[in-house]
Every structure is written in C-alpha cells, then in structure tokens.
C-alpha atoms as a PDB file:
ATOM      1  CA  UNK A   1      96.459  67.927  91.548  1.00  0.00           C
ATOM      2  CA  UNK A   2      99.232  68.269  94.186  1.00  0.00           C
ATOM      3  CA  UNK A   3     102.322  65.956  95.023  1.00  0.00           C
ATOM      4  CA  UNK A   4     104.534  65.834  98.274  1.00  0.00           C
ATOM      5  CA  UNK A   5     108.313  66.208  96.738  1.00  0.00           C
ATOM      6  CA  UNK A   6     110.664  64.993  98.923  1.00  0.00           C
ATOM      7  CA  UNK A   7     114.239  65.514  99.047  1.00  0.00           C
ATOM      8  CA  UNK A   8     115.034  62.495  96.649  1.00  0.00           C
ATOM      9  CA  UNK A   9     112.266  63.621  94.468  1.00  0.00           C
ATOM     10  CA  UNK A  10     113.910  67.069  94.469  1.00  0.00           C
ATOM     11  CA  UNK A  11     117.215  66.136  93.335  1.00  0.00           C
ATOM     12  CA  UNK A  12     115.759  64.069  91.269  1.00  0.00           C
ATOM     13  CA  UNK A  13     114.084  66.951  89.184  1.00  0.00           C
ATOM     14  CA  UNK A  14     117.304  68.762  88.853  1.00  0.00           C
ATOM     15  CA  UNK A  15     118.366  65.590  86.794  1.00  0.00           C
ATOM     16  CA  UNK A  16     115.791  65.546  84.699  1.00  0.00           C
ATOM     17  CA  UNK A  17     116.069  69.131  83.473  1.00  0.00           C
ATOM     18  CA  UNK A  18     119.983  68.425  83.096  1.00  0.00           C
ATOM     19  CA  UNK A  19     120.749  71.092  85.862  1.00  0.00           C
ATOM     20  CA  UNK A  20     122.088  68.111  88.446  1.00  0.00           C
ATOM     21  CA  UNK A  21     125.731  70.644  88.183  1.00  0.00           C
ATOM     22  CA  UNK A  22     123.669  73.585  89.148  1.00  0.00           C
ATOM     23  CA  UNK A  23     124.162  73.914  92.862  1.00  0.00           C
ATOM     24  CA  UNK A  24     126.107  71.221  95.002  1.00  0.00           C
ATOM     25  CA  UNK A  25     124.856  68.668  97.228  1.00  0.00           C
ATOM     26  CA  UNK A  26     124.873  70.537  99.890  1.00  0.00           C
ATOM     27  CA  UNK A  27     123.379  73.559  97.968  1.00  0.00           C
ATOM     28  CA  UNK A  28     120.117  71.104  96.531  1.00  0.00           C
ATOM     29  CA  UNK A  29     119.473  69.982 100.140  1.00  0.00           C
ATOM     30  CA  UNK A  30     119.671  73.800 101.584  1.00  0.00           C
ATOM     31  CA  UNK A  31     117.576  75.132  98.476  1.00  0.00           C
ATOM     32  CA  UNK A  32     115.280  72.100  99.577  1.00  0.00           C
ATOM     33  CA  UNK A  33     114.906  72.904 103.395  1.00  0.00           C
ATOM     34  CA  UNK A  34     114.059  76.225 102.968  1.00  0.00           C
ATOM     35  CA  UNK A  35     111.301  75.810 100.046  1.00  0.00           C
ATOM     36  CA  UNK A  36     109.855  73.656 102.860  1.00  0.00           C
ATOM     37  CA  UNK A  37     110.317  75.833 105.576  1.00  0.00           C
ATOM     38  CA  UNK A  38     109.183  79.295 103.986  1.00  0.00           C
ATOM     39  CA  UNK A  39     106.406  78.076 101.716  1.00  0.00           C
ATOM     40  CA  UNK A  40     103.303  76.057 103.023  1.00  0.00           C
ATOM     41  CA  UNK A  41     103.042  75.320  98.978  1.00  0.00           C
ATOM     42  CA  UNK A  42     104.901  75.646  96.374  1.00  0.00           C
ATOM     43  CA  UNK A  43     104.791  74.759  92.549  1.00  0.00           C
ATOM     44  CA  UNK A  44     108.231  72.977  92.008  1.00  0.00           C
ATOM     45  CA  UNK A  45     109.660  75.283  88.957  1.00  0.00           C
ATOM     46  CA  UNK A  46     113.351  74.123  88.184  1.00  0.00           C
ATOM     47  CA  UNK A  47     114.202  76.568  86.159  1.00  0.00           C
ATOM     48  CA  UNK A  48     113.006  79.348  88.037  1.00  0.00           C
ATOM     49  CA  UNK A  49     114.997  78.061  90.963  1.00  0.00           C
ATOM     50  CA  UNK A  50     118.179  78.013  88.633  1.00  0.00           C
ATOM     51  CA  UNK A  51     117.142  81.464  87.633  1.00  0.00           C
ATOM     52  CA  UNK A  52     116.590  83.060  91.029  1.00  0.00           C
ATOM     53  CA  UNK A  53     119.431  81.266  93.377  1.00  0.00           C
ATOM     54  CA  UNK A  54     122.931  81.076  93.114  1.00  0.00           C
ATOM     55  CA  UNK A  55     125.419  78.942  94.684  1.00  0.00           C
ATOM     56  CA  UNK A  56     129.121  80.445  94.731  1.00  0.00           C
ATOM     57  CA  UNK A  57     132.315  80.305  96.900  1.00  0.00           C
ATOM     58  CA  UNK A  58     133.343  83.160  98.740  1.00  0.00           C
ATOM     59  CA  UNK A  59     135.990  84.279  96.302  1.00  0.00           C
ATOM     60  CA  UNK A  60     133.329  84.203  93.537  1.00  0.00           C
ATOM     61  CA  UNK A  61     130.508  86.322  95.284  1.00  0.00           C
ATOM     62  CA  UNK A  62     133.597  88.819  96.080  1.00  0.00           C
ATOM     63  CA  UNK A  63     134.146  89.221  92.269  1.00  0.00           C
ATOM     64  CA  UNK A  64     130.788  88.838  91.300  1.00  0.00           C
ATOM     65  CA  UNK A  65     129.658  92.075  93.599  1.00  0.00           C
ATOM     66  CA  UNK A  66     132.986  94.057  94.262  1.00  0.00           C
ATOM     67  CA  UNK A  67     133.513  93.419  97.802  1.00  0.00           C
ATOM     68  CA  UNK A  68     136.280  92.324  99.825  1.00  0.00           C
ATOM     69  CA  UNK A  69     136.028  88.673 101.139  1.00  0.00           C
ATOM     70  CA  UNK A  70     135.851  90.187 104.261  1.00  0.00           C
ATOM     71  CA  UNK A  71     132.814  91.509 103.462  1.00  0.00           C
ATOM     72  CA  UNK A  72     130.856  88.758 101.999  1.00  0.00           C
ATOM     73  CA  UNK A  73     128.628  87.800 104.553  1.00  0.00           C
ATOM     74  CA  UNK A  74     128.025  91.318 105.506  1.00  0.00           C
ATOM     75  CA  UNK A  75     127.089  92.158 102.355  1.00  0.00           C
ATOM     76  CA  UNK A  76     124.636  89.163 101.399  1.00  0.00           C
ATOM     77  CA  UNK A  77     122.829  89.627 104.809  1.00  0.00           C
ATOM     78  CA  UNK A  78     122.408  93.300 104.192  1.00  0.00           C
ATOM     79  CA  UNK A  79     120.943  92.763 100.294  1.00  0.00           C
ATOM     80  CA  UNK A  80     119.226  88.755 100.201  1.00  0.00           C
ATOM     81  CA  UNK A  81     118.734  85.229 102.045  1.00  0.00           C
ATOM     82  CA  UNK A  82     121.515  83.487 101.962  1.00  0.00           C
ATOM     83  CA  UNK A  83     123.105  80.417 104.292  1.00  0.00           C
ATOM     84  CA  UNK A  84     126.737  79.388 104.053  1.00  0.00           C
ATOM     85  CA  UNK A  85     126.695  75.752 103.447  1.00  0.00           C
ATOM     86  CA  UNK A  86     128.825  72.680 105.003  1.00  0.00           C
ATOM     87  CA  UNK A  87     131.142  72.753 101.729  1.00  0.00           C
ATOM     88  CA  UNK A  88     132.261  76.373 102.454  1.00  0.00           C
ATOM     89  CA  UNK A  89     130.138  78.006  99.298  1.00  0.00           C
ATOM     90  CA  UNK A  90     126.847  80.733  99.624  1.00  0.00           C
ATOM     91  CA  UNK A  91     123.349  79.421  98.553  1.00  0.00           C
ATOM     92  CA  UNK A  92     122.084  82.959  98.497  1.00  0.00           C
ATOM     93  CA  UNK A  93     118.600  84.646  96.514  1.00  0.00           C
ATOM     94  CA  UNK A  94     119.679  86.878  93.459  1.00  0.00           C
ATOM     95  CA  UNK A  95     119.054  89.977  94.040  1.00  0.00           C
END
C-alpha cells in the first residue's frame, strides 16, 4: 500500500517521532522538495532522514570539518548535496 505525503504530512511525521527540532523550517521544506524531486518513490523513513542529513550554520560545518568559512561551500559541493537555505544554514547529505 502506498500514500502521497505532502508537505504538511511531512512535517507532520517529524512531530510524531519527536524530531520537529531536527532541521528548521526551511530545512523540512528543502529535505521535502528534493525527496520529491530525486526519487519517483520513496518509503518515508524519519529516522533515516535524521541519520543521513544534517542541517548546520556555516560556522558549525566549519568546525564540524576543519575548514575555513570561506571554504564551506567549496567544500560541501566538492564531497555531498547540499543547498544553502533562506535562513542562512546548509541542508547538506552526510557524508
């Protein structure tokens, strides 16, 4: 059995699990768009998704990985997905 999730429905089931703190508005709507865009279906798998994104400013992604904050973007688009979201933080793929 198969059911459309739509972005509502998406937030939604970050609330559920308790992981609505997780990733920002902005970060639940970009994770959203491209699960959409990328996969014609997908199993919706919360935790996974907590497990294999990551939403962090740029002075966290700079400590996380040991690069200047220069070279943030440079560095995510050589190593993952990423896109830098209206609030200023990375929604990027762990890698």
């Amino acid at each position: 059995m198969k059911q459309t999730v739509y972005l509502s429905d998406f937030r939604q089931a970050f609330k559920d699990m308790n992981r609505q703190d997780q990733f920002s508005y902005d970060g639940l709507e970009a994770l959203f768009n491209m699960l959409e865009n990328r996969y014609f279906e997908y199993e919706l798998d919360v935790i996974a998704l907590c497990c294999d994104y990551t939403e962090a400013t740029l002075e966290e992604v700079a400590d996380n990985y040991g690069v200047s904050e220069k070279a943030v973007i440079a560095y995510l688009e050589y190593n993952t997905w990423f896109e830098e979201l209206p609030n200023g933080s990375f929604l990027y793929q762990n890698f």
